[in-house]
C-alpha atoms as a PDB file:
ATOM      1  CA  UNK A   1      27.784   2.106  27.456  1.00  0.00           C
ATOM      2  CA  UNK A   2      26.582   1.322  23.686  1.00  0.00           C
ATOM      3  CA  UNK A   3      26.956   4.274  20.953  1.00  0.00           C
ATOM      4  CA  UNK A   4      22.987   4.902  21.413  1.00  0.00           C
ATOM      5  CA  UNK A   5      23.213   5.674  24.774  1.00  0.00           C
ATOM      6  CA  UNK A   6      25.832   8.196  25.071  1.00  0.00           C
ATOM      7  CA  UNK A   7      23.951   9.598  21.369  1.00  0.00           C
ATOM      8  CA  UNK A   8      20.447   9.972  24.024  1.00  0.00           C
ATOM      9  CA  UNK A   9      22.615  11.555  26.586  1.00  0.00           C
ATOM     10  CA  UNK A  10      24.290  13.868  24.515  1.00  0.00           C
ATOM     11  CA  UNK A  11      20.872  15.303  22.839  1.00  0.00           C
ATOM     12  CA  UNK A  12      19.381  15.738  26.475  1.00  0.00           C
ATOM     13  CA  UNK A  13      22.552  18.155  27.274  1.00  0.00           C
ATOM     14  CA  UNK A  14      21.830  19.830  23.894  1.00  0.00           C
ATOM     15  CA  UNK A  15      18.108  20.113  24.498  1.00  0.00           C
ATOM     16  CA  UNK A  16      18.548  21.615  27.769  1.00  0.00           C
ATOM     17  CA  UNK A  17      21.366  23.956  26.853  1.00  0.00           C
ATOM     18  CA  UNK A  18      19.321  25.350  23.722  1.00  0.00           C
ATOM     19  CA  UNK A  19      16.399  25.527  26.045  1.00  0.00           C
ATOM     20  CA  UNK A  20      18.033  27.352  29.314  1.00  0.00           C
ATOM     21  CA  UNK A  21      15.937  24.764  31.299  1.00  0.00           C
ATOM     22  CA  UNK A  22      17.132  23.311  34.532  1.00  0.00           C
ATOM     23  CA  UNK A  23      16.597  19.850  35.146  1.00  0.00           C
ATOM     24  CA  UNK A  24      15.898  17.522  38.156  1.00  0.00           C
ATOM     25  CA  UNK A  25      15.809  13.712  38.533  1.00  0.00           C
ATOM     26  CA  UNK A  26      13.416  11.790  40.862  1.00  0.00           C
ATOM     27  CA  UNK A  27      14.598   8.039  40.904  1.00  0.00           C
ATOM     28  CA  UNK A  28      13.082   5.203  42.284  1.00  0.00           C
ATOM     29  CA  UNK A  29      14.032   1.535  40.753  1.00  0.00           C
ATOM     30  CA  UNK A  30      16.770   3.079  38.166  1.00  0.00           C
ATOM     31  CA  UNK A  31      18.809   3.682  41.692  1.00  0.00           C
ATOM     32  CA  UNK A  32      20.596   7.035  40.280  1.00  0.00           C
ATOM     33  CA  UNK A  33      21.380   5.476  36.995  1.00  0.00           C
ATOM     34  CA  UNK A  34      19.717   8.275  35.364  1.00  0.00           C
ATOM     35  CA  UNK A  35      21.386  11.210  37.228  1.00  0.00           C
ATOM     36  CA  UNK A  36      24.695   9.058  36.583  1.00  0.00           C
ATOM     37  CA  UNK A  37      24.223   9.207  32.966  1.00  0.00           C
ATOM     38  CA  UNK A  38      23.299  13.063  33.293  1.00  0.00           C
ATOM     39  CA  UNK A  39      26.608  13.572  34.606  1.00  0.00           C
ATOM     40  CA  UNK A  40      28.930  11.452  32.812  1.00  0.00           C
ATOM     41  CA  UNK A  41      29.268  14.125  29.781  1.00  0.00           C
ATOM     42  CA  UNK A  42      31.012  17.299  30.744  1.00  0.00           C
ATOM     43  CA  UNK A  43      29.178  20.513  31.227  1.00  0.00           C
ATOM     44  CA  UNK A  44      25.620  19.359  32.882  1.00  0.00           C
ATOM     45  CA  UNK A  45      26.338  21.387  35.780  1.00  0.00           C
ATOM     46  CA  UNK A  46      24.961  24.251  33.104  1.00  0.00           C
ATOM     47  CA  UNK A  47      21.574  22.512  33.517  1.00  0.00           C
ATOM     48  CA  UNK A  48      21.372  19.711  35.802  1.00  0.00           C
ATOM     49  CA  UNK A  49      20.186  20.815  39.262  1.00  0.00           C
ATOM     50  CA  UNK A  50      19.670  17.557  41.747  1.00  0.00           C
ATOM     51  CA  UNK A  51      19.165  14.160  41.731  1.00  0.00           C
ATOM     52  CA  UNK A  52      17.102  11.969  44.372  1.00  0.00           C
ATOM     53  CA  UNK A  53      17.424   8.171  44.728  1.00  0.00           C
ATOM     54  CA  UNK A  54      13.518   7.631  47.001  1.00  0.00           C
ATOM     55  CA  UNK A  55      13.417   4.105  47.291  1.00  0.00           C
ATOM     56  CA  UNK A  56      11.296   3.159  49.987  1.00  0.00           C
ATOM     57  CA  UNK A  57       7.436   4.831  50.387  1.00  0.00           C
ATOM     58  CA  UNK A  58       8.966   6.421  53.526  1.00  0.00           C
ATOM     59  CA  UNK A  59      11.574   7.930  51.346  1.00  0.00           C
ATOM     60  CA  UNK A  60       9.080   8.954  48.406  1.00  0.00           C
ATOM     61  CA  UNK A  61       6.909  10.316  51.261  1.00  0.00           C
ATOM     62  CA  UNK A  62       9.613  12.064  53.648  1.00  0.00           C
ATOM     63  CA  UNK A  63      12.050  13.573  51.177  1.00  0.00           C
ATOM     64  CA  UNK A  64       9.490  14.436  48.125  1.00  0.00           C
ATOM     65  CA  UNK A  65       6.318  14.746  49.979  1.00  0.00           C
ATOM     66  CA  UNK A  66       4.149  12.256  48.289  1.00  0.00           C
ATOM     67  CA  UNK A  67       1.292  11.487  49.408  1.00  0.00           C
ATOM     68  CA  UNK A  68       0.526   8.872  51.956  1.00  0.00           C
ATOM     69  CA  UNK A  69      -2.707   8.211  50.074  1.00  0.00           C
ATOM     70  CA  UNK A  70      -1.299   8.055  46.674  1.00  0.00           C
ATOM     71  CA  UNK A  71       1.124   5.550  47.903  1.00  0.00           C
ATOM     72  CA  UNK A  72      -1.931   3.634  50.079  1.00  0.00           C
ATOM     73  CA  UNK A  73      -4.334   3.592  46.806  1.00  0.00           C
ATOM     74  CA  UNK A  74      -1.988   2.822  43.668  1.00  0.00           C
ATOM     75  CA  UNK A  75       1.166   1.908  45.277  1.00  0.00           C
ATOM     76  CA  UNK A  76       4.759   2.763  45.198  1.00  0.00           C
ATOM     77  CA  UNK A  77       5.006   1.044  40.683  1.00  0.00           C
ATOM     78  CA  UNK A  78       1.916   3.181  39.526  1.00  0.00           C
ATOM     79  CA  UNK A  79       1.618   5.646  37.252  1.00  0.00           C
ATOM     80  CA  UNK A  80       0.181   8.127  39.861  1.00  0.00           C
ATOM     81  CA  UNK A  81       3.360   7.235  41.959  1.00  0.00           C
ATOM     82  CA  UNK A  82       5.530   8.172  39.465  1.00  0.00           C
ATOM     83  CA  UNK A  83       3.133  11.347  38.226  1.00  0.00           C
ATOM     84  CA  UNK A  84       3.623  12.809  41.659  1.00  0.00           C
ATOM     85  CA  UNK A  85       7.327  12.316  42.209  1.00  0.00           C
ATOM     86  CA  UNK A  86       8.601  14.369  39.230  1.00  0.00           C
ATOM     87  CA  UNK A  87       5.883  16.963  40.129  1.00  0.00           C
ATOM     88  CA  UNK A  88       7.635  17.662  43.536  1.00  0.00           C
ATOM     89  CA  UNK A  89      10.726  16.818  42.366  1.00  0.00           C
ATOM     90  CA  UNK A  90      10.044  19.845  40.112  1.00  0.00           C
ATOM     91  CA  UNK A  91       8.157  21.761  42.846  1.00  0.00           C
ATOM     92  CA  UNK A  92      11.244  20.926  45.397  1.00  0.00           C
ATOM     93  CA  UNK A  93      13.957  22.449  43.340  1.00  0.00           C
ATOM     94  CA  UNK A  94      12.388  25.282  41.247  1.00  0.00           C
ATOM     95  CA  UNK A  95      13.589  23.305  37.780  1.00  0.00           C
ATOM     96  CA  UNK A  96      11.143  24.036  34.841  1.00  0.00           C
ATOM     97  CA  UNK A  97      11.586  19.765  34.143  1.00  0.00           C
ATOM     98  CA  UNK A  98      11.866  16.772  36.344  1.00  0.00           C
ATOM     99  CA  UNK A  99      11.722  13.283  35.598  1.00  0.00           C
ATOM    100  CA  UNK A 100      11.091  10.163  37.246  1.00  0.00           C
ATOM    101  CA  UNK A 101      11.035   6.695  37.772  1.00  0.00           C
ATOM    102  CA  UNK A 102       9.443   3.533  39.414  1.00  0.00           C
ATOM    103  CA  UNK A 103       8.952   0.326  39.026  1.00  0.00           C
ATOM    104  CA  UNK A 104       9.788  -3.500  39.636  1.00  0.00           C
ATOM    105  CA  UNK A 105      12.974  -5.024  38.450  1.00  0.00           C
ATOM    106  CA  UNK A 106      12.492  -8.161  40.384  1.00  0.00           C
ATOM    107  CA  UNK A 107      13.076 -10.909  40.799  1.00  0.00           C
ATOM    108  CA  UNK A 108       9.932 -11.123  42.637  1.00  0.00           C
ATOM    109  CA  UNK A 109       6.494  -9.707  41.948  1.00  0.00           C
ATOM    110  CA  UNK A 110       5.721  -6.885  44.150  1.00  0.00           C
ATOM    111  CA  UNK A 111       2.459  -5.299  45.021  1.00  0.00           C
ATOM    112  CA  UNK A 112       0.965  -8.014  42.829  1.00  0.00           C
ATOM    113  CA  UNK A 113       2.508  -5.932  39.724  1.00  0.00           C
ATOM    114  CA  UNK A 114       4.846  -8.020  37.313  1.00  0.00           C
ATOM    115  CA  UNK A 115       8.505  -7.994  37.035  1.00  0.00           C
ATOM    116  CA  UNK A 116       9.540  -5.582  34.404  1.00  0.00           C
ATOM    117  CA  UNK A 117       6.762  -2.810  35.048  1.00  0.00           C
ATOM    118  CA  UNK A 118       8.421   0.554  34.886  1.00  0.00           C
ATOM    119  CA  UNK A 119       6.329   3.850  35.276  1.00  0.00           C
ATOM    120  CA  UNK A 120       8.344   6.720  34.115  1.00  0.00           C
ATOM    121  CA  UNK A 121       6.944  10.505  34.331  1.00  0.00           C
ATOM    122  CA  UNK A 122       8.006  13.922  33.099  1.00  0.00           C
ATOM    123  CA  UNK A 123       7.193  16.753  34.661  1.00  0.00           C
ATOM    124  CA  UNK A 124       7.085  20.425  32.919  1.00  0.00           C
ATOM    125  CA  UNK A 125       5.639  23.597  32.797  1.00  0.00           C
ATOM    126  CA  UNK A 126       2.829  22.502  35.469  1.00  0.00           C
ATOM    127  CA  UNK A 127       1.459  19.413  33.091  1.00  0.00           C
ATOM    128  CA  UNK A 128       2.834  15.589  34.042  1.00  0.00           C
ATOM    129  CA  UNK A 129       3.407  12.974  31.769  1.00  0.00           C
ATOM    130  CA  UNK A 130       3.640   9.184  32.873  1.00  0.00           C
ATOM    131  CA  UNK A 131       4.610   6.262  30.416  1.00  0.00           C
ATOM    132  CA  UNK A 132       4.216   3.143  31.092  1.00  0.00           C
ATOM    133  CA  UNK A 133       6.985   0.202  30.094  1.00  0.00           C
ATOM    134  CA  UNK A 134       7.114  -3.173  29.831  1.00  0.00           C
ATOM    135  CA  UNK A 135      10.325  -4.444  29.691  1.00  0.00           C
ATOM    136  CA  UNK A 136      12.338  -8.516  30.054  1.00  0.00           C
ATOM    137  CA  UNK A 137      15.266  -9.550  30.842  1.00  0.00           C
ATOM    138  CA  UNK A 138      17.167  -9.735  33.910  1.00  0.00           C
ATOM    139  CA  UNK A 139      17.488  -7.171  36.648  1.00  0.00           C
ATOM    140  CA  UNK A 140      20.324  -5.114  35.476  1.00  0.00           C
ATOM    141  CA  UNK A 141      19.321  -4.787  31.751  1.00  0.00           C
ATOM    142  CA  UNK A 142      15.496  -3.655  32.899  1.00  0.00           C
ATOM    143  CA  UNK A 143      16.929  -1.354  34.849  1.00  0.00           C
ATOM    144  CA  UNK A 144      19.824   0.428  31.906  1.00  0.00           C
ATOM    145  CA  UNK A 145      16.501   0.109  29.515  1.00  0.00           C
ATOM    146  CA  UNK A 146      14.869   1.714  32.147  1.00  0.00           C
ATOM    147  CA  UNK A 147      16.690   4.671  32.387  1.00  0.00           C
ATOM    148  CA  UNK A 148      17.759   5.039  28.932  1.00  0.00           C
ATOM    149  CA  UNK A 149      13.302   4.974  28.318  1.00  0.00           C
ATOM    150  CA  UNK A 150      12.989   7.513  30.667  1.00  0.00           C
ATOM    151  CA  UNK A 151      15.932   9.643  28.728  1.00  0.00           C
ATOM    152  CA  UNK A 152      14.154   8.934  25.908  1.00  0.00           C
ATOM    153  CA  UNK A 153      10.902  10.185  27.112  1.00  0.00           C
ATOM    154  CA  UNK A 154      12.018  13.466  28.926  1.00  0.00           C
ATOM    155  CA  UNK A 155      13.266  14.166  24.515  1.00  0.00           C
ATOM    156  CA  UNK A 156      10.258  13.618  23.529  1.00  0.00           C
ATOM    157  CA  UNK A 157       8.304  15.786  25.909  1.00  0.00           C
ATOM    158  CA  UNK A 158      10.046  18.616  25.517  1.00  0.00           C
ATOM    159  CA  UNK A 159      11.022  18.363  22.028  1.00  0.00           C
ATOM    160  CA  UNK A 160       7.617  18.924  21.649  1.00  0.00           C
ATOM    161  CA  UNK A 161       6.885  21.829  23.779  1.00  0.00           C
END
């Protein structure tokens, strides 16, 4: 892990901490990267609540309760995909922030959506945010850019709340 990462990880256990907020993780194509870098600095058990690796609709459906027709009308990489998985991510385990993520690493094009499309969403205080990334390169570096975006993003929104 590079010197910026660990820096991103070390600010979300700060944030938290100085907050009191629990935390929850809803991942899709980052495959528990996220919760892994959560929990590779000592003391997130003070803040860090669950992680959930969905990667299948049947999973995102069955374990988080998404919606059947969120998944039939936007599909599994959309925005309201990822929207809806940290809100019951958040819902599910009573945190006051969950994030998530979904998306296509490849190496083929799925649901006619590009290689490299990554919808990430926070999810806080009843009010979802979703960013949308376009990222290159091959599988394993979308998905570490992935997750260190979706880090990145989860700072940002509550830095500013």
């Amino acid at each position: 892990m590079d010197k910026e990462t660990f820096m991103i990880i070390r600010k979300v256990h700060e944030i938290f901490k100085k907050k009191g907020l629990k935390l929850s993780v809803a991942e899709s194509c980052t495959g528990g990267l996220i919760s892994h870098y959560i929990t590779l600095l000592p003391g997130a058990s003070a803040f860090f609540e669950a992680g959930v690796v969905t990667y299948s609709a049947e999973s995102k459906m069955k374990i988080l309760g998404l919606s059947s027709d969120t998944i039939s009308s936007y599909g599994v990489i959309s925005k309201e995909t990822a929207g809806e998985m940290a809100e019951r991510m958040r819902l599910l385990t009573k945190t006051g922030c969950a994030v998530s993520t979904t998306g296509n690493l490849g190496p083929d094009v799925l649901e006619r959506k590009d290689i490299g499309l990554i919808y990430t969403a926070v999810s806080m205080n009843g009010k979802t945010f979703v960013r949308e990334l376009r990222l290159n390169g091959k599988r394993e570096e979308i998905k570490e850019r992935a997750a260190v975006s979706a880090l990145e993003f989860l700072i940002e929104v509550i830095s500013n709340r």
